[in-house]
Protein backbone atom coordinates (compact mmCIF):
# COMPACT_ATOMS: atom_id res chain seq x y z
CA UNK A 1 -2.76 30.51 -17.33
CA UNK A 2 -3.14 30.42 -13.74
CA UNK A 3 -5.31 27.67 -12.12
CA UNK A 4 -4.81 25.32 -15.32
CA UNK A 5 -6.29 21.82 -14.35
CA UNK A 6 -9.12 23.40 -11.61
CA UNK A 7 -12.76 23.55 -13.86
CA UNK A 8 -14.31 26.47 -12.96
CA UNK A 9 -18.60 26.13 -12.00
CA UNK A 10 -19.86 28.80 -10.40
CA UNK A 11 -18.62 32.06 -8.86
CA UNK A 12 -19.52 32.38 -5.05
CA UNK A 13 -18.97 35.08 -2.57
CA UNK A 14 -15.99 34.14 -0.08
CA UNK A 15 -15.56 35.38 3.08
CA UNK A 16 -12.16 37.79 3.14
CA UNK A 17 -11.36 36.77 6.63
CA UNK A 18 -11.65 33.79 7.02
CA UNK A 19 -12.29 31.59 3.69
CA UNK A 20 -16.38 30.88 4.18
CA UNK A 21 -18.28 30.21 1.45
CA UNK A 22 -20.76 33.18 2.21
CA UNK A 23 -23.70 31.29 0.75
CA UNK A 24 -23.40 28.78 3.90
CA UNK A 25 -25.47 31.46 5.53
CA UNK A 26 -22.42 32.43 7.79
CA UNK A 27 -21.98 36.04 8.89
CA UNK A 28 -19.39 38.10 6.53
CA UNK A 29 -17.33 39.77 9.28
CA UNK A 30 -14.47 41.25 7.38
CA UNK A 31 -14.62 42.71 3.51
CA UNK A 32 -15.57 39.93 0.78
CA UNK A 33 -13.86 38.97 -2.95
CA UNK A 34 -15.11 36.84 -5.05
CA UNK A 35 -13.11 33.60 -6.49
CA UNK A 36 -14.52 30.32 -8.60
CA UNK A 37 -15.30 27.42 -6.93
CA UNK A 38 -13.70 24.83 -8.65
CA UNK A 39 -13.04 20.89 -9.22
CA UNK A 40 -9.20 20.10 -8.67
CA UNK A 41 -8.31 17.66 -11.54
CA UNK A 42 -5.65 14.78 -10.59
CA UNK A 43 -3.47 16.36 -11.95
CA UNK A 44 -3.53 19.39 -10.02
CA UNK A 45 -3.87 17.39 -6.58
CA UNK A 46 -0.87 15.18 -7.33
CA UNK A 47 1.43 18.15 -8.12
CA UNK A 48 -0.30 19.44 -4.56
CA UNK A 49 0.80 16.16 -2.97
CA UNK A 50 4.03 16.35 -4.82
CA UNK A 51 5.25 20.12 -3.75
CA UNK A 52 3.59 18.59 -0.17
CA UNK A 53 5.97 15.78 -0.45
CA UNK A 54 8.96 17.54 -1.23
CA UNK A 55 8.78 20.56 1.17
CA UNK A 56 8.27 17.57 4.16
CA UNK A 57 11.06 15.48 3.18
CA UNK A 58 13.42 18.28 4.17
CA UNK A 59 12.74 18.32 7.68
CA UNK A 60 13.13 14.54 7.46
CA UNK A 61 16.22 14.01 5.50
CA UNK A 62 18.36 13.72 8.53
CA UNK A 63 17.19 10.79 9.69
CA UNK A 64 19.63 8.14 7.84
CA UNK A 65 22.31 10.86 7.94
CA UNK A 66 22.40 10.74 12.16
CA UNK A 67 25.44 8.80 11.86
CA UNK A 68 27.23 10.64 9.22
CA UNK A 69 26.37 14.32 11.22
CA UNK A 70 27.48 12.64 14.23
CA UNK A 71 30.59 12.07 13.11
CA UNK A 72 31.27 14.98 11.00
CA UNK A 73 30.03 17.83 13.33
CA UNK A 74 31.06 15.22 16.76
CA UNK A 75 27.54 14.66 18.31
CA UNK A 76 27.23 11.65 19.97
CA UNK A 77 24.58 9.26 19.45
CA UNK A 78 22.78 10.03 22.66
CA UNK A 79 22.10 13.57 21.72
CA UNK A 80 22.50 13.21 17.94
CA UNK A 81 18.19 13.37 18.18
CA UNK A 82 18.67 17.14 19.27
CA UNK A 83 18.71 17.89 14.95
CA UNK A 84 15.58 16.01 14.42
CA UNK A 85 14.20 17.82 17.79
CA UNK A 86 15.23 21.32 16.63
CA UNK A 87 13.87 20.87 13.01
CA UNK A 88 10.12 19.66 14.71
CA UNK A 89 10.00 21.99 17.54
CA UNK A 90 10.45 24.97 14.84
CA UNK A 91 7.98 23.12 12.77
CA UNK A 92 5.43 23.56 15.61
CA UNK A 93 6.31 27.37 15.81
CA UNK A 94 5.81 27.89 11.63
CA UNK A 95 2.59 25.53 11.97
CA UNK A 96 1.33 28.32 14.94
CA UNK A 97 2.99 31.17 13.25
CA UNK A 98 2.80 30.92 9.58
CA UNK A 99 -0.12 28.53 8.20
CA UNK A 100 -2.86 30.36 10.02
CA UNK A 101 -1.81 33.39 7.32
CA UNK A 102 -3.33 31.31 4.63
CA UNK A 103 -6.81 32.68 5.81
CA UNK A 104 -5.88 35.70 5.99
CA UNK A 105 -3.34 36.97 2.97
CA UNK A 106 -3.43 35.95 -0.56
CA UNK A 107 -2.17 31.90 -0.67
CA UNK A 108 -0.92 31.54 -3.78
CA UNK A 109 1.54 34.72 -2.87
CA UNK A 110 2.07 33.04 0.41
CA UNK A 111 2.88 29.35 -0.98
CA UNK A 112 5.41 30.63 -3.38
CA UNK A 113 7.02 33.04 -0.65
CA UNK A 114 7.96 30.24 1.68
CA UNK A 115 9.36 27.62 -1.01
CA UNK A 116 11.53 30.18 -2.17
CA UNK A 117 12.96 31.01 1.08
CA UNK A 118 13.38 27.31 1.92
CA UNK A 119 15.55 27.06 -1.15
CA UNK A 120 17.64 29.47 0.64
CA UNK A 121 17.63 27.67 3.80
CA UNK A 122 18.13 24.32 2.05
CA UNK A 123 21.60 25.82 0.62
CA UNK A 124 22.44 27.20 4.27
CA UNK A 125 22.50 23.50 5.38
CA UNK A 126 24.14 21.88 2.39
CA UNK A 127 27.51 24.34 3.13
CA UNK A 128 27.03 24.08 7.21
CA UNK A 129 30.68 24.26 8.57
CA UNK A 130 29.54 24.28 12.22
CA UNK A 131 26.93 22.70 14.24
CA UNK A 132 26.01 25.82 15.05
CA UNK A 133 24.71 27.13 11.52
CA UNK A 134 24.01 23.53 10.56
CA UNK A 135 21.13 24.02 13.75
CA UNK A 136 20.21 27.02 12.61
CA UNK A 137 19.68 26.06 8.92
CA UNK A 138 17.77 22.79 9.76
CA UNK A 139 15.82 25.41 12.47
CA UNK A 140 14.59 27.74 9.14
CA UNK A 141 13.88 24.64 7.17
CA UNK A 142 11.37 23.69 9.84
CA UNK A 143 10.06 26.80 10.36
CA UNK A 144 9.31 27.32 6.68
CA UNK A 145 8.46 23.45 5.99
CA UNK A 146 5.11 24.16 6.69
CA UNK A 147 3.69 25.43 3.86
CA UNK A 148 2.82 21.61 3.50
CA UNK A 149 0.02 22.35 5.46
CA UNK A 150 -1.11 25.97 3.57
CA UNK A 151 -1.48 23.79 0.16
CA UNK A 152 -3.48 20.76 2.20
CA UNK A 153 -5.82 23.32 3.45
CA UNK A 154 -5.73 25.36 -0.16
CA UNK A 155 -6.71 21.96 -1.81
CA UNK A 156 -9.75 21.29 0.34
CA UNK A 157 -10.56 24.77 -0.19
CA UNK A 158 -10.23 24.41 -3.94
CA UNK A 159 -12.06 21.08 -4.20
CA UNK A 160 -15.94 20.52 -4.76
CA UNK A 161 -17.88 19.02 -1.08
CA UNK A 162 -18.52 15.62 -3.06
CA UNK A 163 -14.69 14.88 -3.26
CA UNK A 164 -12.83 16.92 -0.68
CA UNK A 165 -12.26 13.54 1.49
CA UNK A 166 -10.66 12.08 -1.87
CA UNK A 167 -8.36 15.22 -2.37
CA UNK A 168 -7.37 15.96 0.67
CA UNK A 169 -6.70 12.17 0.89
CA UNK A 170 -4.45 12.26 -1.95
CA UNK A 171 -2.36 15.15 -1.44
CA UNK A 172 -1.92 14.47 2.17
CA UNK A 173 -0.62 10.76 1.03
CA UNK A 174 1.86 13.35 -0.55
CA UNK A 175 3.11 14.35 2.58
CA UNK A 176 3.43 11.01 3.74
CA UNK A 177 5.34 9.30 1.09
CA UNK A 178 7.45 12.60 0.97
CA UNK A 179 8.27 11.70 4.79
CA UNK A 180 9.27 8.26 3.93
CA UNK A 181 10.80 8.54 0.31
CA UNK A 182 13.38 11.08 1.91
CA UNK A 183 15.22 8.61 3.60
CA UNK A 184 15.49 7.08 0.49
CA UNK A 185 16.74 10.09 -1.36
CA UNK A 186 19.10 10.91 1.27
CA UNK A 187 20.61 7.65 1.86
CA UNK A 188 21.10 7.00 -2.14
CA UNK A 189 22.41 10.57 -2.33
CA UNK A 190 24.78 10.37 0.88
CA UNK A 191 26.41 7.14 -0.34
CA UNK A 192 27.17 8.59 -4.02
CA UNK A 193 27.96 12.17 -2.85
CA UNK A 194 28.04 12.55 1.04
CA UNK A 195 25.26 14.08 2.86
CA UNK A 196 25.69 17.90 2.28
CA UNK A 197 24.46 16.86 -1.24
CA UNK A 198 20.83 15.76 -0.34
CA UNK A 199 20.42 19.52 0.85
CA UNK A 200 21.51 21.45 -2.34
CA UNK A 201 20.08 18.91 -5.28
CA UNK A 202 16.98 19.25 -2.93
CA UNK A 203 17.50 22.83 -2.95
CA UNK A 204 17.79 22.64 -6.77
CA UNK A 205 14.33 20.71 -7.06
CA UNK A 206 12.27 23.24 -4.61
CA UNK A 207 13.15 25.72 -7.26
CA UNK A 208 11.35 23.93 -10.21
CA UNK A 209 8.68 23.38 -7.88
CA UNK A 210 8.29 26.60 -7.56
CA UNK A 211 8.44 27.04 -11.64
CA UNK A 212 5.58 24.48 -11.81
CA UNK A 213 3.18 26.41 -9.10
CA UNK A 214 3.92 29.68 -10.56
CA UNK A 215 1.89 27.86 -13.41
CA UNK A 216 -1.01 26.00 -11.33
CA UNK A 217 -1.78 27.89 -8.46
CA UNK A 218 -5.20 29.79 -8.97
CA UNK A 219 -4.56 33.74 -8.70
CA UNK A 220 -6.66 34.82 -5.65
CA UNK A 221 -7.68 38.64 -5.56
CA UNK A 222 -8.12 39.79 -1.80
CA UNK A 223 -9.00 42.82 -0.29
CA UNK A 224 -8.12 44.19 2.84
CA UNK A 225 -9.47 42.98 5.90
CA UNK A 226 -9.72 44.36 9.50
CA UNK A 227 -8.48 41.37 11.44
CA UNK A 228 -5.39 42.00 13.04
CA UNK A 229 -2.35 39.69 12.91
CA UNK A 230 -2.61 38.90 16.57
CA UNK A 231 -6.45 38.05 16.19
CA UNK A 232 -5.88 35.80 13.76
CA UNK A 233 -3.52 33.66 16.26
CA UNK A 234 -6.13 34.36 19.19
CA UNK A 235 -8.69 33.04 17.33
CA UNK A 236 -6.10 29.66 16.49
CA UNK A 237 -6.70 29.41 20.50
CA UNK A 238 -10.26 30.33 20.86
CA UNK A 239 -10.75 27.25 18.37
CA UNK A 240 -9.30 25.13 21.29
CA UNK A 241 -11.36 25.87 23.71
CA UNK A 242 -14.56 25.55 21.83
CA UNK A 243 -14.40 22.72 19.71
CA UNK A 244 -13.45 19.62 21.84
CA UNK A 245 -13.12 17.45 18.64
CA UNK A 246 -10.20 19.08 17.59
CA UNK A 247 -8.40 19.06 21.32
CA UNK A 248 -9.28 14.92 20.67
CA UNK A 249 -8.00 14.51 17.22
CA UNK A 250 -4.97 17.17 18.43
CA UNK A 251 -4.10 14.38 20.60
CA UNK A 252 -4.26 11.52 18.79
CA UNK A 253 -1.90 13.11 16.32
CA UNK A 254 0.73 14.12 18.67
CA UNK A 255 0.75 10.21 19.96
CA UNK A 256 0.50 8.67 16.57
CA UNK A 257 3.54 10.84 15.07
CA UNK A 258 5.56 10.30 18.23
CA UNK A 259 5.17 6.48 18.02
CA UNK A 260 5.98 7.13 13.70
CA UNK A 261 9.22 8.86 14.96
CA UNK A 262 10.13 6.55 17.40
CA UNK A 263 10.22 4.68 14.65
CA UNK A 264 11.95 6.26 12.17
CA UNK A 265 14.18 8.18 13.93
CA UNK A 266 16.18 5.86 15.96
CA UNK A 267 15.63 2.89 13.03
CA UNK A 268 19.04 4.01 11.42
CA UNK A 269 20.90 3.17 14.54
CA UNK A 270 20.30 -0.58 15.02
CA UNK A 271 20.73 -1.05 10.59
CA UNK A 272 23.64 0.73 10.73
CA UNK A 273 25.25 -0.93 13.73
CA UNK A 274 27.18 -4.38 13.76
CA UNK A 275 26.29 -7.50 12.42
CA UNK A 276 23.66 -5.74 10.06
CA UNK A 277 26.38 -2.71 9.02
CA UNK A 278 23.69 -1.57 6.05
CA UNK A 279 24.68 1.20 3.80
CA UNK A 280 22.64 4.91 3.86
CA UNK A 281 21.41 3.80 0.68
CA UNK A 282 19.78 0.43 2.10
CA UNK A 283 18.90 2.01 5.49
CA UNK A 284 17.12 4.72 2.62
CA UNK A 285 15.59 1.75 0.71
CA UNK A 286 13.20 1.25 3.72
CA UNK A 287 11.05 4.08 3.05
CA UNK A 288 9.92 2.33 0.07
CA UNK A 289 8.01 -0.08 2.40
CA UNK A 290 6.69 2.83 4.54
CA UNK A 291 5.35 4.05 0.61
CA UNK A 292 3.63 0.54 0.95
CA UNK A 293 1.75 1.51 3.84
CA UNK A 294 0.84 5.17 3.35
CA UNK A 295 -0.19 4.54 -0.26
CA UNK A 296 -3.21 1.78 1.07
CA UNK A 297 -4.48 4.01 3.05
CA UNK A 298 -4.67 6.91 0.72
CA UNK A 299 -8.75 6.18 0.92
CA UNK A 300 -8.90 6.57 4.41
CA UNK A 301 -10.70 10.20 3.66
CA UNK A 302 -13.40 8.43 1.44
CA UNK A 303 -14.66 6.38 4.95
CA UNK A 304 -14.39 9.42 6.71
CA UNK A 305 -16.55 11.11 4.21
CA UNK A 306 -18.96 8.07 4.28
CA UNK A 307 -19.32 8.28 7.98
CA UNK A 308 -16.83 5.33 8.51
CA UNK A 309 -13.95 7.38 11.04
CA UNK A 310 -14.79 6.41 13.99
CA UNK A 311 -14.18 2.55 12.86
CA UNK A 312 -11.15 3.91 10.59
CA UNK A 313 -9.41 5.62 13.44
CA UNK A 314 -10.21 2.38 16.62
CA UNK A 315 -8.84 -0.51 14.13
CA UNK A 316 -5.86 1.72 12.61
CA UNK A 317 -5.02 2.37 16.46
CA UNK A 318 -5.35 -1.45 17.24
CA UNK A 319 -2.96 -2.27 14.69
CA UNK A 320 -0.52 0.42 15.27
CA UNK A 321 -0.08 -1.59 19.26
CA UNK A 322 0.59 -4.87 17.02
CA UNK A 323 2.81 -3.40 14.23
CA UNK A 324 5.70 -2.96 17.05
CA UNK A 325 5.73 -6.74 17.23
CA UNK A 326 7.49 -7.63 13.67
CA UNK A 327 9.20 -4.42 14.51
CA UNK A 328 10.66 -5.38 17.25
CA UNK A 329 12.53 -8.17 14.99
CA UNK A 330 15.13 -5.76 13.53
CA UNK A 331 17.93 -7.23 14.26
CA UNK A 332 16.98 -10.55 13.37
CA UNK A 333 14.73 -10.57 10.99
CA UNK A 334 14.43 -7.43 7.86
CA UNK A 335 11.70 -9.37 6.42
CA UNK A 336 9.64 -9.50 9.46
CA UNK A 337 10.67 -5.87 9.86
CA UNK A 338 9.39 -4.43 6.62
CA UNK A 339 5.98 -6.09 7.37
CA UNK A 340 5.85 -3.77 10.78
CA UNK A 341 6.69 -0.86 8.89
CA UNK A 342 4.19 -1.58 6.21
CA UNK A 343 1.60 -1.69 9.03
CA UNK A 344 2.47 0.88 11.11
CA UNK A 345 3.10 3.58 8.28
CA UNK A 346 -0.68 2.76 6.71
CA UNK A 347 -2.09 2.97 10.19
CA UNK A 348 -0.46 6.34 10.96
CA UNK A 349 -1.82 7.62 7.68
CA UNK A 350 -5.11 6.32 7.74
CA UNK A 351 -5.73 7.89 11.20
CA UNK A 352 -3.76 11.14 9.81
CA UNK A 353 -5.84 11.11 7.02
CA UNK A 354 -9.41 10.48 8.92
CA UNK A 355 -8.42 13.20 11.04
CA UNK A 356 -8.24 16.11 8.76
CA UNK A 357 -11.47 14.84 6.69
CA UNK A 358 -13.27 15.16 10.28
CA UNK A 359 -12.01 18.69 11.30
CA UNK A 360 -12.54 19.96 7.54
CA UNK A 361 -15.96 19.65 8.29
CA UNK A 362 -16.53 21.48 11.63
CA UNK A 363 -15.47 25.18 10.85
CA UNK A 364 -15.22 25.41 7.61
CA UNK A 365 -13.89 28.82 7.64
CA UNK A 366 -11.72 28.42 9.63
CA UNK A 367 -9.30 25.10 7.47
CA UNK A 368 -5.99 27.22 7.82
CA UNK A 369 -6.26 27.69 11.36
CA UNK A 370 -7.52 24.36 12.27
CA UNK A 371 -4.77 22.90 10.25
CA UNK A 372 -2.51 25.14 11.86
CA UNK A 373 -3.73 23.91 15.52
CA UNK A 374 -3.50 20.21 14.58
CA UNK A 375 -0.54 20.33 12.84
CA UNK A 376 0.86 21.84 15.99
CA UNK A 377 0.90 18.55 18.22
CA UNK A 378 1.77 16.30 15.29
CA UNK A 379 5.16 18.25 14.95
CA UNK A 380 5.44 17.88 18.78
CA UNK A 381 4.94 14.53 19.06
CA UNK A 382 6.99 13.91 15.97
CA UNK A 383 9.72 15.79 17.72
CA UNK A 384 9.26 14.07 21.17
CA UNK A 385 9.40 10.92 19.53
CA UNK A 386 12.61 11.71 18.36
CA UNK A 387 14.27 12.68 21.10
CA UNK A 388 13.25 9.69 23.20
CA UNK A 389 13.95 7.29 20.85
CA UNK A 390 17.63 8.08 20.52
CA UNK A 391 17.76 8.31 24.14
CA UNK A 392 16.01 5.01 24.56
CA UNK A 393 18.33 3.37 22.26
CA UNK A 394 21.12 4.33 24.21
CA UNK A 395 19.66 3.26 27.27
CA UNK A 396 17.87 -0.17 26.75
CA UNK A 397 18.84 -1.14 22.77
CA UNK A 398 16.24 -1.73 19.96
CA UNK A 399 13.72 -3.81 22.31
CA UNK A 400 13.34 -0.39 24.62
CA UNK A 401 12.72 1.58 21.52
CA UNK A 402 9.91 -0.98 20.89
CA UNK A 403 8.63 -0.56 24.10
CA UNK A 404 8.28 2.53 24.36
CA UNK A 405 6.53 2.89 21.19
CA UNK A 406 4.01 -0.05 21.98
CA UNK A 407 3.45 2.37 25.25
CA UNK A 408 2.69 5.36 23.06
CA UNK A 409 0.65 3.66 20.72
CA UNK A 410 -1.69 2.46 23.04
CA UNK A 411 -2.31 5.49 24.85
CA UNK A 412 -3.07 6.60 21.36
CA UNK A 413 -6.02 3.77 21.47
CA UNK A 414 -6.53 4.25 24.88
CA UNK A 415 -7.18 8.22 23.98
CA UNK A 416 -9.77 7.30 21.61
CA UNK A 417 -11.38 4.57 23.36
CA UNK A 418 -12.58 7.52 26.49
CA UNK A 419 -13.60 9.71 23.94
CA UNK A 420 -15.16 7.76 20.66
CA UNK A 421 -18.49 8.58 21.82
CA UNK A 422 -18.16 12.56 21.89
CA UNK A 423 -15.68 12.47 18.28
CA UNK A 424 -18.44 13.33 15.53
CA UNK A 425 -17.89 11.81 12.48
């Protein structure tokens, strides 16, 4: 049966529009249905942060491969970033264009819809014989990627006030070890089989996925509302200009993920460059440490939910300026290495993390579309972080790339530090 592993304990009135819980004493402004509010087990929120995990690490797979697409489709390294760019910059568009839906059409419908067409896309890639549809492939796997974001906001949704820091905690730490376990999965995959494998065997898995939610996902009966496609993305904007918490936490994520690409993307290049010369399977092995990081801070919602995110997100944002130090020891030092990456990937997701419990909380009937406007500036800061990093590796080696993401990093902290005391928590 649908909705296995969610306990049912009372049946509310929900808002059609917009997701409201009419008994919050907000105004119904569009026709009502009624659905259960209900406890997500564990179970159901790690298959949530697994089918999170797994629709990310598509649009991140590319990473270790740089220098294998470089060669094959003959990119150079200065402008081999331009994949990684393309893939974010149509992950902003989807996060604009598609996630916002999830308030107004029926999720579960909408969920299943985009997994299965990024199957498709998935295969497009894997059998790329030109840039040109290899561009366009990775383009549709961003685009569609973000239904990552339509189960975060389903799960807090679905979960019970006491414990929707904890959920949306865990299956966000989904997305996050997705991010970083996909260089891993790539890099094993590209050594045994080359890289056009990771796409189809990842292909193959989205599928079963899909099997499993076909299973789990609650059936949601909507009616018809009167809210207009293009209203619905108005009102993404209108949630801009009125709540300044969200323009602050908006741009904390776009530096954060900028400095976490800066990172990432460009990290291949010095590993797999003389005298280190590592394999796409050890180069891949690093995203175990980045698991390191993300999965201490998985309870980075629980201090949000106790009040704690305003200390949360100023010491994660201290330590994210002093993670680029062991970083910065690449090339002499992997040991010292891993220990920056193990810092600066539990940093990114605790302040990640603290985010979303804080905007969860200011229009609640709104989560799709303030997911949706978040999510926006994370993808473009992921993607401007990749673009500059490859460029700055070309330009000034390994200790620019460290620069410049010691400079992003603190105007993260500097960001927060002008605005702490207007960020309610």
């Amino acid at each position: 049966m649908s909705g296995e592993g969610l306990s049912q304990k009372t049946e509310v009135v929900v808002d059609q529009k917009d997701g409201a819980i009419a008994d919050r004493g907000q105004p119904e402004s569009a026709t009502a249905s009624c659905i259960p509010v209900r406890s997500m087990s564990r179970s159901v929120a790690l298959l949530f942060a697994a089918a999170c995990g797994m629709a990310v690490a598509s649009i991140y797979f590319a990473q270790p491969l740089l220098d294998s697409l470089a060669r094959e489709f003959g990119l150079r390294h200065s402008s081999i970033g331009i994949v990684i760019t393309v893939t974010q910059l149509c992950y902003a568009l989807g996060l604009f264009l598609l996630v916002p839906l999830g308030d107004l059409l029926n999720r579960r419908r909408l969920i299943l819809c985009h997994m299965l067409l990024s199957v498709l896309a998935l295969t497009v890639v894997g059998t790329a014989p030109a840039t040109s549809i290899l561009l366009a492939g990775m383009a549709v796997i961003g685009f569609l990627a973000v239904v990552t974001q339509t189960l975060v906001a389903y799960a807090s949704i679905l979960a019970a006030p006491s414990e929707r820091g904890r959920i949306v905690g865990l299956v966000t730490s989904g997305v996050v070890i997705g991010i970083l376990l996909a260089r891993t999965f790539a890099g094993i995959l590209t050594d045994i089989a080359g890289w056009r494998s990771v796409y189809l065997v990842s292909a193959a898995m989205m599928l079963l996925m899909v099997a499993a939610l076909v299973i789990v996902l609650p059936r949601e009966e909507r009616e018809k509302t009167s809210m207009t496609y293009s209203q619905l993305l108005g009102s993404v904007i209108d949630l801009f200009v009125q709540e300044r918490i969200l323009r602050i936490r908006a741009g904390l994520a776009l530096l954060i993920f900028a400095a976490f690409s800066i990172l990432w993307t460009s990290l291949v290049l010095p590993l797999s460059s003389p005298p280190l010369s590592l394999s796409h399977t050890a180069i891949g092995a690093f995203g175990f440490a980045g698991v390191a990081g993300a999965l201490a801070a998985a309870r980075a919602g629980r201090l949000a939910d106790r009040g704690f995110g305003e200390w949360t997100t100023g010491i994660a944002l201290t330590l994210l300026i002093v993670s680029w130090l062991p970083i910065s020891y690449a090339e002499n030092s992997l040991p010292v290495l891993i220990v920056g990456v193990v810092i600066l990937d539990l940093v990114v997701q605790a302040v990640h993390v603290t985010n979303q419990s804080i905007l969860f909380t200011v229009r609640p009937e709104a989560r799709s579309r303030l997911t949706a406007g978040y999510m926006v500036f994370y993808s473009i800061g992921s993607a401007s972080g990749s673009i500059a990093s490859t460029s700055m590796y070309a330009y000034a080696g390994w200790s620019g790339v460290c620069l410049l993401g010691a400079t992003v990093s603190t105007m993260a902290l500097l960001l927060w530090t002008f605005t702490r005391r207007r960020i309610s928590c």
